[in-house]
C-alpha atoms as a PDB file:
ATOM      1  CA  UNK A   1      82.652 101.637 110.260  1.00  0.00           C
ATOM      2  CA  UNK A   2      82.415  98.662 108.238  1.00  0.00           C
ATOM      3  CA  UNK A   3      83.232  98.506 104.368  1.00  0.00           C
ATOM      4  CA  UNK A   4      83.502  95.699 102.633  1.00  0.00           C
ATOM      5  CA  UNK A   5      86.431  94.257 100.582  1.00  0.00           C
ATOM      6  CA  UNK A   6      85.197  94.709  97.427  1.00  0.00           C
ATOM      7  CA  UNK A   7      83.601  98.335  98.164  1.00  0.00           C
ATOM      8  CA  UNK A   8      87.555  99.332  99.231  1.00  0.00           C
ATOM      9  CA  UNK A   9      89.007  96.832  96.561  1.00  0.00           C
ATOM     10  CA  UNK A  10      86.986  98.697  93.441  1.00  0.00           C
ATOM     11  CA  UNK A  11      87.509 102.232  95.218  1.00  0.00           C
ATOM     12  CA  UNK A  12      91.321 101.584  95.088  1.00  0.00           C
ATOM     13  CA  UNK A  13      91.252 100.401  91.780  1.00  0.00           C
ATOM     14  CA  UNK A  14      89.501 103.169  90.491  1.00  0.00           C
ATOM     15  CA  UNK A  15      91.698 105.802  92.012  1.00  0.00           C
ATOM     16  CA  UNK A  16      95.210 103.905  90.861  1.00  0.00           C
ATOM     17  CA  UNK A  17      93.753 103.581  87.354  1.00  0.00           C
ATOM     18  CA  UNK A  18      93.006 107.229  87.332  1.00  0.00           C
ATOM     19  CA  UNK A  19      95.930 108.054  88.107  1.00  0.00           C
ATOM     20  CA  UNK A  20      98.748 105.908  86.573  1.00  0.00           C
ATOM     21  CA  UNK A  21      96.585 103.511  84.067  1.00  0.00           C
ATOM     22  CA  UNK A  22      96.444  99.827  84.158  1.00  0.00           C
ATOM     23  CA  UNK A  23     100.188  99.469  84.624  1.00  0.00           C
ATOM     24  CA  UNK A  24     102.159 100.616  86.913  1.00  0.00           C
ATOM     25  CA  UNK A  25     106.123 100.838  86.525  1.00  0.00           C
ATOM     26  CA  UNK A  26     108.342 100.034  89.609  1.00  0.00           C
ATOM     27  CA  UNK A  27     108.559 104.313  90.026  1.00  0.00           C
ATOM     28  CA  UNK A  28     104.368 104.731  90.162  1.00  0.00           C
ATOM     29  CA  UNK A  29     103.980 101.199  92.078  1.00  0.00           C
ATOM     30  CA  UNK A  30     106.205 102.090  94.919  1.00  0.00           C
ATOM     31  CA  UNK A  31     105.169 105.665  95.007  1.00  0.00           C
ATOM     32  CA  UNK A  32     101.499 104.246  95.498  1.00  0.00           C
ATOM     33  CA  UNK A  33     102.863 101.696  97.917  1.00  0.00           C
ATOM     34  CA  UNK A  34     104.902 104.490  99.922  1.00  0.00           C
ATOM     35  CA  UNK A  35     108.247 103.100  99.704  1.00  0.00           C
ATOM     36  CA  UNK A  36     111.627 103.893  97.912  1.00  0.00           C
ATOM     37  CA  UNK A  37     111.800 102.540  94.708  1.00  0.00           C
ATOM     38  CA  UNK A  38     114.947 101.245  95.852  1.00  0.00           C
ATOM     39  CA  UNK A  39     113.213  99.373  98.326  1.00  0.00           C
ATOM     40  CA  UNK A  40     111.081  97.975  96.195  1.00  0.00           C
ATOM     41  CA  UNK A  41     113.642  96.822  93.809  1.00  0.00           C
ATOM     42  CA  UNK A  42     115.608  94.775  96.774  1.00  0.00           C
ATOM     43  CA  UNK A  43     112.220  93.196  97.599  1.00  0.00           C
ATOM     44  CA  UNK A  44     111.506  92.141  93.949  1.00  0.00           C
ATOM     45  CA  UNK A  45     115.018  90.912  93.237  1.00  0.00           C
ATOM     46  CA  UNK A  46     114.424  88.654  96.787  1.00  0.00           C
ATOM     47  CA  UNK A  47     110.998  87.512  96.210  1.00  0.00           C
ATOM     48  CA  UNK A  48     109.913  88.590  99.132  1.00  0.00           C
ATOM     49  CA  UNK A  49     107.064  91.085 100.028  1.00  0.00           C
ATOM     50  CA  UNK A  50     106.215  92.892  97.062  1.00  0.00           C
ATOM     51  CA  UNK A  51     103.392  92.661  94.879  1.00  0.00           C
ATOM     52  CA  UNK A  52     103.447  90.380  91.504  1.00  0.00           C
ATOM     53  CA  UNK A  53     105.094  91.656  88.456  1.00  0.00           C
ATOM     54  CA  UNK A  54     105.476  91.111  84.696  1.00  0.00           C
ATOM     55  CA  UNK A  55     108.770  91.397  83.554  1.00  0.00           C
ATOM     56  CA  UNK A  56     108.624  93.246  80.198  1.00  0.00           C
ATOM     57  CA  UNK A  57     110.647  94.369  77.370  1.00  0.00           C
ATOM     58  CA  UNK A  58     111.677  98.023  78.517  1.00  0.00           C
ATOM     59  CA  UNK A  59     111.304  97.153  82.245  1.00  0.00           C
ATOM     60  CA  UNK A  60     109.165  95.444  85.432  1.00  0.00           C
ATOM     61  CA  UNK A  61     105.795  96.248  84.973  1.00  0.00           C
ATOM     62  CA  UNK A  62     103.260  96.003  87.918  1.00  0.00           C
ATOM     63  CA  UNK A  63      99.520  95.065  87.087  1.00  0.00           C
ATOM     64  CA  UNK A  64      97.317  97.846  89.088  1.00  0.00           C
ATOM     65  CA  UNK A  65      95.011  94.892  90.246  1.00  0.00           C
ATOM     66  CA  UNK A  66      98.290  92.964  91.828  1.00  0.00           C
ATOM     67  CA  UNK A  67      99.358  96.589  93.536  1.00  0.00           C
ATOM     68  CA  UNK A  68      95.698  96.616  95.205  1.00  0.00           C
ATOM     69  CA  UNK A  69      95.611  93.017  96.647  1.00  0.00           C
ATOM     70  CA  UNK A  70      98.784  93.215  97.912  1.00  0.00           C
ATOM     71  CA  UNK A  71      98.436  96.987  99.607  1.00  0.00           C
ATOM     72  CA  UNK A  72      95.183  95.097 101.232  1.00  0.00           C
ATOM     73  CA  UNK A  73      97.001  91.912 102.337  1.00  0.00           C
ATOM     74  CA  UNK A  74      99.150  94.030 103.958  1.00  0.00           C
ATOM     75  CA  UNK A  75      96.637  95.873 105.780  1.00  0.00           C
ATOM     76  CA  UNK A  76      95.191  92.831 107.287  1.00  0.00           C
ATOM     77  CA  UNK A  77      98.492  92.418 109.132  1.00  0.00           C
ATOM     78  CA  UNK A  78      98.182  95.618 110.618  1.00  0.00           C
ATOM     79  CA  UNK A  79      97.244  96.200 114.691  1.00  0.00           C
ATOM     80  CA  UNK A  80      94.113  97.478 115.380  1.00  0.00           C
ATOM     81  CA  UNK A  81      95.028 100.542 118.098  1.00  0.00           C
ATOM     82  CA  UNK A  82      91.695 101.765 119.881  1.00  0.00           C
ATOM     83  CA  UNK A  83      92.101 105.828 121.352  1.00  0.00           C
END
């Protein structure tokens, strides 16, 4: 089954938005990402694979739309297995 980008993009979006709001803090976004926020951290602090990030006064703060494009950039790198 084919489904578009921006048919998965928008159904994402809708479902993080509904569930953490707009703005996700480094506890929601790896929780939605399915990592440790530890993890996480150690990837932000090296720049390297994790999803863009607005450093804010009480903390990082990751925009819902950034979570979404990366989770899908990601998934493009995956191997298609046929059963």
């Amino acid at each position: 089954m084919n489904i578009s980008h921006e048919i998965i993009f928008t159904s994402m979006l809708q479902a993080l938005i509904s569930k953490y709001g707009i703005m996700l803090t480094s506890k929601d976004c790896a929780e939605a990402l399915g990592i440790s926020t530890r993890t996480l951290d150690e990837r932000r602090k090296a720049a390297i694979d994790c999803p863009e990030f607005i450093e804010a006064k009480k903390g990082i703060m990751f925009p819902v739309q950034n979570v979404v494009n990366y989770q899908l950039e990601k998934s493009k790198q995956c191997i298609k297995v046929d059963y």
